[in-house]
Protein backbone atom coordinates (compact mmCIF):
# COMPACT_ATOMS: atom_id res chain seq x y z
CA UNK A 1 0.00 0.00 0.00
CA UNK A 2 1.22 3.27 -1.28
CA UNK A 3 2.14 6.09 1.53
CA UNK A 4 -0.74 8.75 -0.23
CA UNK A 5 -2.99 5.74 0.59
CA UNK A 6 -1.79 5.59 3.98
CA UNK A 7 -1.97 9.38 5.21
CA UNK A 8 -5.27 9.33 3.81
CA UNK A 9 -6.77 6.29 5.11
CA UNK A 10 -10.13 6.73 6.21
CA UNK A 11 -11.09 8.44 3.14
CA UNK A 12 -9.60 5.60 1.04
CA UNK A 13 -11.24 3.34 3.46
CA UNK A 14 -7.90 1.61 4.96
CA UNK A 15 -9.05 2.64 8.47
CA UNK A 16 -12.17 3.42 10.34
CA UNK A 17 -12.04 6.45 12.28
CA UNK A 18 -15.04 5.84 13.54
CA UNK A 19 -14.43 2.89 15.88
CA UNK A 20 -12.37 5.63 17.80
CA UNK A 21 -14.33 8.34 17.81
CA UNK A 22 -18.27 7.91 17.26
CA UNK A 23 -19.40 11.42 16.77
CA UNK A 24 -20.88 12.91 13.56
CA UNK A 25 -18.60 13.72 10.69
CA UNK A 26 -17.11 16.76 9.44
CA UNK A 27 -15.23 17.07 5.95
CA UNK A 28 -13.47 20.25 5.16
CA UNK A 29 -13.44 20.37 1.33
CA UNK A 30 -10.97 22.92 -1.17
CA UNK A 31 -6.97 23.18 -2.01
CA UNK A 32 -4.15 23.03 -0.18
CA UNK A 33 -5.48 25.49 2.42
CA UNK A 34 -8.20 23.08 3.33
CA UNK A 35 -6.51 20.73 5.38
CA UNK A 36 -4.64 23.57 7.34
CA UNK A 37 -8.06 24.81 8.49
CA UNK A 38 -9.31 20.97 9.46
CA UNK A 39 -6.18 21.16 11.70
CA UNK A 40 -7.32 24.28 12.95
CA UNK A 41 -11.28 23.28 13.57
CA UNK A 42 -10.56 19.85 14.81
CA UNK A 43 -8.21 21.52 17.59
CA UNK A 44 -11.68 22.89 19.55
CA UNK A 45 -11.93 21.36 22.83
CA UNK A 46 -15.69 21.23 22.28
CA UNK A 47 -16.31 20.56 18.84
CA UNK A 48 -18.90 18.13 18.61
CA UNK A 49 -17.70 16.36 15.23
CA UNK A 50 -14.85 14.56 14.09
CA UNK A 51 -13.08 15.00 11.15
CA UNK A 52 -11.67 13.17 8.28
CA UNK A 53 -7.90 13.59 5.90
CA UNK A 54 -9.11 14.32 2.61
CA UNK A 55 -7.07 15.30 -0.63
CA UNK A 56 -7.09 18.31 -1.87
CA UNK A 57 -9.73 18.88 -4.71
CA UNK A 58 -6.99 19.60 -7.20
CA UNK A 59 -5.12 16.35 -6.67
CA UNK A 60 -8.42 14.04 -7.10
CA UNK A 61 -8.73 11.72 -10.43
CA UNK A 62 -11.84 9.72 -11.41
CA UNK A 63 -10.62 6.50 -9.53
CA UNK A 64 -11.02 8.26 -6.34
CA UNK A 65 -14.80 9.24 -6.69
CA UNK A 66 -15.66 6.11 -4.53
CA UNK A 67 -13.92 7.11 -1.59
CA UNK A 68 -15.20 10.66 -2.66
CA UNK A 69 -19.06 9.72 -2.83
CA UNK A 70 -18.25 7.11 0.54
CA UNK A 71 -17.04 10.07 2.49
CA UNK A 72 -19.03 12.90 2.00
CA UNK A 73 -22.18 10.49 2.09
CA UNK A 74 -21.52 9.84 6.02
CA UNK A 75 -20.90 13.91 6.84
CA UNK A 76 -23.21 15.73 8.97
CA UNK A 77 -21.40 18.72 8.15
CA UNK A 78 -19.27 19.88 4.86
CA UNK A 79 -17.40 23.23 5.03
CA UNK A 80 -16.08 24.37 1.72
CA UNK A 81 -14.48 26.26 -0.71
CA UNK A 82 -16.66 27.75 -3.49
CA UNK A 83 -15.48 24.83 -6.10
CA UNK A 84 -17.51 24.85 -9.41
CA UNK A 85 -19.88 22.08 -10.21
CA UNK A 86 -17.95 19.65 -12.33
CA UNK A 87 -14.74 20.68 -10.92
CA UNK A 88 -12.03 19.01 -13.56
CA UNK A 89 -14.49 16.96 -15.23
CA UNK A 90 -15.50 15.51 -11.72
CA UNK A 91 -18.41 15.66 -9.55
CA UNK A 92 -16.71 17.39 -6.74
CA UNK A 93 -17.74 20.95 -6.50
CA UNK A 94 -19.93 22.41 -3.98
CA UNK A 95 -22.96 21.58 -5.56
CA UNK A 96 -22.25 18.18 -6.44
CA UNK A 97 -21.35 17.60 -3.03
CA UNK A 98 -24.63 19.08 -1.47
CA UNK A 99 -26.16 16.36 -4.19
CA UNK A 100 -24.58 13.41 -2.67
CA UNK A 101 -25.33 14.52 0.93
CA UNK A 102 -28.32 16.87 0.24
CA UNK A 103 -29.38 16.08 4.25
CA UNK A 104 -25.36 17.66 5.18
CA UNK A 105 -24.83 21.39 6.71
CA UNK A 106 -22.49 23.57 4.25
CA UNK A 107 -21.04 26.21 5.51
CA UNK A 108 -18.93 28.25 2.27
CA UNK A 109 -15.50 29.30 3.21
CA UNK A 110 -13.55 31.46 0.86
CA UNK A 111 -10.41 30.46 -0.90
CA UNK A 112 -8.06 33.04 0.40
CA UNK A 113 -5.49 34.88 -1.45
CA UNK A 114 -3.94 37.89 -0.01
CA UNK A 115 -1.54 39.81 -1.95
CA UNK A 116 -1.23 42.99 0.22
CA UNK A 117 2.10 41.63 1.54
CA UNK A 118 3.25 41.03 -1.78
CA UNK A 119 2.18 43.54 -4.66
CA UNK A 120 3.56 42.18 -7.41
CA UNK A 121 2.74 38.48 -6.89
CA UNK A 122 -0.02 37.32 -9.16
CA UNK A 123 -1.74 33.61 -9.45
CA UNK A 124 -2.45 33.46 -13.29
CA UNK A 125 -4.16 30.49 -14.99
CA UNK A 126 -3.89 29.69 -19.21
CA UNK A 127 -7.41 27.63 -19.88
CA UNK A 128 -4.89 25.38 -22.29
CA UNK A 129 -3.04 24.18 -19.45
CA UNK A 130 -4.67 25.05 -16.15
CA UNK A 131 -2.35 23.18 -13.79
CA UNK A 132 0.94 24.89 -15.57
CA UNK A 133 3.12 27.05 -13.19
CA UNK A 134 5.97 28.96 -13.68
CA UNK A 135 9.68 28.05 -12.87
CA UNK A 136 11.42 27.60 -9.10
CA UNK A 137 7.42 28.87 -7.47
CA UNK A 138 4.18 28.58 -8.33
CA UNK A 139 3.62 32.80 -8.58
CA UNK A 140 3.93 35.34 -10.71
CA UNK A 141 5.48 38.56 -10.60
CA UNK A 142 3.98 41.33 -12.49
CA UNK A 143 7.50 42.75 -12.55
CA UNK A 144 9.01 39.47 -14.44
CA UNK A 145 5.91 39.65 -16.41
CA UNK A 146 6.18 43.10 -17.20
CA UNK A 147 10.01 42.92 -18.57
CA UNK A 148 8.84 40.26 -20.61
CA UNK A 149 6.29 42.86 -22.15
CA UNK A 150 8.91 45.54 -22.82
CA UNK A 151 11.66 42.92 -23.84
CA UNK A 152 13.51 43.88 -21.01
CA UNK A 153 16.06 41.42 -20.49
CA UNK A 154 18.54 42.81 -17.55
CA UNK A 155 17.75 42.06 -13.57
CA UNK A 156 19.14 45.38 -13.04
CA UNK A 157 16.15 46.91 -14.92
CA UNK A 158 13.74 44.40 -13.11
CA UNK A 159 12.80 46.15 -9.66
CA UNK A 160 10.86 49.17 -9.09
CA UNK A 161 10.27 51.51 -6.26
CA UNK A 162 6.61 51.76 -4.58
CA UNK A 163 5.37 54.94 -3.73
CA UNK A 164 3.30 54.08 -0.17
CA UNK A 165 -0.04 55.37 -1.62
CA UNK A 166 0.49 52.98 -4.18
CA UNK A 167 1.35 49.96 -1.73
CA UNK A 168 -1.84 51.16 0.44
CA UNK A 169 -3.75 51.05 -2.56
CA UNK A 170 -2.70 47.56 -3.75
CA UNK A 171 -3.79 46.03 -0.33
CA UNK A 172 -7.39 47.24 -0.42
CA UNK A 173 -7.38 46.16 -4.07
CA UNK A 174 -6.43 42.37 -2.91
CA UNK A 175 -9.23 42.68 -0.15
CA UNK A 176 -11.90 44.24 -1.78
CA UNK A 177 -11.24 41.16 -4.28
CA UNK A 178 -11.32 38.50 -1.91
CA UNK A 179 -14.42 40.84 -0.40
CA UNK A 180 -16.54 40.77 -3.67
CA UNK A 181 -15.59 36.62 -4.30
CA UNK A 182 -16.73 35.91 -0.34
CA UNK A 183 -20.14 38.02 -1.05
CA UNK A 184 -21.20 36.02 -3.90
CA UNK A 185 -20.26 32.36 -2.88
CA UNK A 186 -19.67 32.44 0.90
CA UNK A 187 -21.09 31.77 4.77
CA UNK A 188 -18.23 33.16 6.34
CA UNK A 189 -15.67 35.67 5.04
CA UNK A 190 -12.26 36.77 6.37
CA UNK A 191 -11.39 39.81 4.06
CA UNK A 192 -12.48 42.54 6.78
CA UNK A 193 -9.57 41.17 9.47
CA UNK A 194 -6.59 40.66 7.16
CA UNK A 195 -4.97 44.12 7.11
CA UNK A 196 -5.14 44.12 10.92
CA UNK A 197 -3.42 40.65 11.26
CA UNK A 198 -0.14 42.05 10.10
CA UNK A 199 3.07 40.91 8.43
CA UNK A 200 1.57 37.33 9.35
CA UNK A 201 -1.30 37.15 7.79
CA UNK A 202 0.24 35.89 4.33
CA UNK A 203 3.57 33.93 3.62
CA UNK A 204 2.74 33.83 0.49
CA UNK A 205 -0.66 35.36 -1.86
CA UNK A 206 -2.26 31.94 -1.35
CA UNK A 207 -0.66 30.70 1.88
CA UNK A 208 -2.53 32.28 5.01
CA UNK A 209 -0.47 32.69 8.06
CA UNK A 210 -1.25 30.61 11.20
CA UNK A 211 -3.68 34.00 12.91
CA UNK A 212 -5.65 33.77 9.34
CA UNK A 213 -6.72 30.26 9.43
CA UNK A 214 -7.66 31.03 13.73
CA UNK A 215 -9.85 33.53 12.60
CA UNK A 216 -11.50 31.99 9.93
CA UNK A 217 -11.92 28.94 11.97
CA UNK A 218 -13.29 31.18 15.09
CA UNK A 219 -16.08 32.26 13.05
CA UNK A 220 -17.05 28.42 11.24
CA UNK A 221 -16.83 27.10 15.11
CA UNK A 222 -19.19 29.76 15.97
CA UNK A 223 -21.53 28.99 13.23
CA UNK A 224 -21.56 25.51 14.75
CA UNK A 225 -21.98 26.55 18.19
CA UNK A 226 -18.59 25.30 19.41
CA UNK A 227 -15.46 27.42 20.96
CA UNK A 228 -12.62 29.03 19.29
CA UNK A 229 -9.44 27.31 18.87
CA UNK A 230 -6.24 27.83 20.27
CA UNK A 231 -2.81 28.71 17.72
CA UNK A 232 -1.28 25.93 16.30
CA UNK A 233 2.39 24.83 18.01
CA UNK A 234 3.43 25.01 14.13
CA UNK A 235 3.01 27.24 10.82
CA UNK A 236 0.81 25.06 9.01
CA UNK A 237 1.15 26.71 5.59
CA UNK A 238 4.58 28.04 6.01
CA UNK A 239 6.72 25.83 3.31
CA UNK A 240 7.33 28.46 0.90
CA UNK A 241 7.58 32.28 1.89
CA UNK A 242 7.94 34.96 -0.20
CA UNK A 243 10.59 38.11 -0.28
CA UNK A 244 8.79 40.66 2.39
CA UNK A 245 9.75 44.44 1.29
CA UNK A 246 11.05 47.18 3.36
CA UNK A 247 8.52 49.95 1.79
CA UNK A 248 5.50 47.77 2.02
CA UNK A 249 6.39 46.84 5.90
CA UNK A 250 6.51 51.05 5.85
CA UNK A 251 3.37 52.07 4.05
CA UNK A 252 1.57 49.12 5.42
CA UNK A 253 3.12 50.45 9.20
CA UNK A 254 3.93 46.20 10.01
CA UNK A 255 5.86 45.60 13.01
CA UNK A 256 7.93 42.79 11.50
CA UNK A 257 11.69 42.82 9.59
CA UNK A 258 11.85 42.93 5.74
CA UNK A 259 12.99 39.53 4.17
CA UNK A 260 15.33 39.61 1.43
CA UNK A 261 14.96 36.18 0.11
CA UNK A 262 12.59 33.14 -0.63
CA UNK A 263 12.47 30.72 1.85
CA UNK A 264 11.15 27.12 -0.16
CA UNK A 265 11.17 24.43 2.20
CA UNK A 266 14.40 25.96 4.49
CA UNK A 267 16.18 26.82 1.31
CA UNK A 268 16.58 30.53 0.52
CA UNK A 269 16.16 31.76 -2.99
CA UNK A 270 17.10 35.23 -4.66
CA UNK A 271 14.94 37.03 -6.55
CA UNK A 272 17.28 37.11 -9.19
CA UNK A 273 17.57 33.54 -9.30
CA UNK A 274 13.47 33.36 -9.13
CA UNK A 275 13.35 36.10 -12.13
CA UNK A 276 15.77 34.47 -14.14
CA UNK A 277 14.69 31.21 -14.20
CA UNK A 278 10.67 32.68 -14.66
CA UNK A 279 12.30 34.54 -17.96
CA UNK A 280 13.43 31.14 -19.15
CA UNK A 281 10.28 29.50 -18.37
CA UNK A 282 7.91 32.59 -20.31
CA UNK A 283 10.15 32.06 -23.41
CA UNK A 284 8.74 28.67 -23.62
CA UNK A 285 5.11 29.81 -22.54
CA UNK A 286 4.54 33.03 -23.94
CA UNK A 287 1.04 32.44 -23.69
CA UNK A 288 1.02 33.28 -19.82
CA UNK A 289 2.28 36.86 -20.16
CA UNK A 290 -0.66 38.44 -22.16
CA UNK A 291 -3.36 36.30 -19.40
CA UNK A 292 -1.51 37.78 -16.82
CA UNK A 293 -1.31 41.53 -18.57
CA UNK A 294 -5.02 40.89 -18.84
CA UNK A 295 -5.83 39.49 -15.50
CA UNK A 296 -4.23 41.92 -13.82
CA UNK A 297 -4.86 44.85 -16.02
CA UNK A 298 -6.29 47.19 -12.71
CA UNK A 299 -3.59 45.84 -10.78
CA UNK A 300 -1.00 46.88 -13.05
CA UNK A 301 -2.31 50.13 -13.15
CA UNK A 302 -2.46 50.60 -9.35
CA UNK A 303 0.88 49.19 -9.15
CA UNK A 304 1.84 52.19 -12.14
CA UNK A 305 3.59 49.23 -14.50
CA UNK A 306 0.78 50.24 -17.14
């Protein structure tokens, strides 16, 4: 039996949590962020459900609809992520959830990307090859991107300087994003709280820091009547942390250091070596650059790379 089997064994139905633990279950559904926040909910002295290791939505192929349907058939509760219906080609959005376990509580949690920390870094999908990311870390930077557009090809030429009103400006742009997503499609949102949670709230645009995912879990648990959690002894979704910039931890007034470097799993990174190998990587996916330039095109503009 394979080790991915293993750590998730009662969805794959290699062990019965159950014979441990009899109360109702709980299945926190979405990316990579998902199972941080089970971590966090399941760590409530008084929750009254138990909850289950599931794969992230992304990583799910047809052969694992079984353990899919088996799952979410025995929750009481599902909190998750605004997925579309037919996610991948696979019932496993929201809706087809609520389908399979139409008698379950869902409670919509947003998917949470942050970028207020880090103005130029950009998640940008190509509908020819949605899973593609770019070189060395899976992010953008509208810098790289924008060299590329003025076939600019020295590092030198690469950085710019941030007026603060600008770096101000970014931030609410990133939250009054996440703000207008969690009003359509969510139960809970977490948008208001994230320029008061600091320098932590974001090692990355996608990775919340631990005080996020306590928040966010604070206000679920209260929707489900049961207390607030405590802080994790660990950084859940701290594997990969981007650059942290002296002017944004001055116009955003963060009590924190700047950080020079990446940090991927312990090992630091330049941005030079990030940019460099990005520049490669465009040349061979051109295609990336004008959906980014597009995406992005308020962005850009706040960010005065227009």
């Amino acid at each position: 039996m394979d080790g991915r089997t293993l750590h998730y064994g009662e969805f794959y139905g290699v062990c019965d949590g159950s014979t441990a633990d009899d109360r109702d279950l709980l299945v926190v559904w979405g990316n990579c962020q998902a199972e941080a926040l089970r971590i966090v909910l399941s760590s409530s002295v008084d929750l009254p459900y138990r909850t289950v290791r599931v794969p992230p939505v992304h990583e799910l192929e047809s052969d694992d609809i079984p353990s899919v349907e088996r799952t979410i058939r025995r929750a009481a509760v599902i909190v998750t992520q605004p997925v579309r219906a037919g996610y991948r080609g696979l019932p496993i959005g929201g809706q087809d959830l609520t389908e399979i376990a139409p008698s379950a509580t869902a409670i919509v949690w947003p998917v949470i990307r942050y970028g207020g920390l880090y103005p130029f870094q950009v998640i940008v999908r190509h509908p020819e090859t949605p899973a593609a990311t770019p070189a060395a870390v899976p992010y953008h930077d509208l810098r790289t991107v924008v060299a590329v557009r003025d076939r600019r090809t020295t590092f030198g030429d690469w950085d710019i300087d941030l007026e603060p009103d600008r770096i101000r400006a970014a931030a609410r742009w990133s939250i009054e994003q996440l703000a207008a997503r969690e009003r359509r499609q969510c139960d809970v949102a977490i948008s208001d709280m994230l320029l008061g949670l600091g320098a932590d709230a974001a090692h990355t645009i996608n990775h919340p820091g631990n005080n996020v995912l306590v928040a966010l879990a604070g206000r679920i648990l209260d929707e489900l009547g049961a207390g607030a959690p405590p802080t994790p002894d660990r950084e859940l979704l701290g594997n990969v942390r981007a650059p942290l910039k002296q002017e944004v931890v001055d116009a955003l007034g963060l009590t924190a250091s700047a950080r020079e470097n990446w940090l991927v799993d312990g090992v630091p990174m330049s941005d030079k070596y990030i940019h460099e190998r990005q520049m490669a990587w465009y040349a061979k996916h051109p295609e990336f650059i004008e959906a980014a330039l597009d995406r992005y095109v308020e962005l850009i503009d706040i960010l005065g790379l227009s």
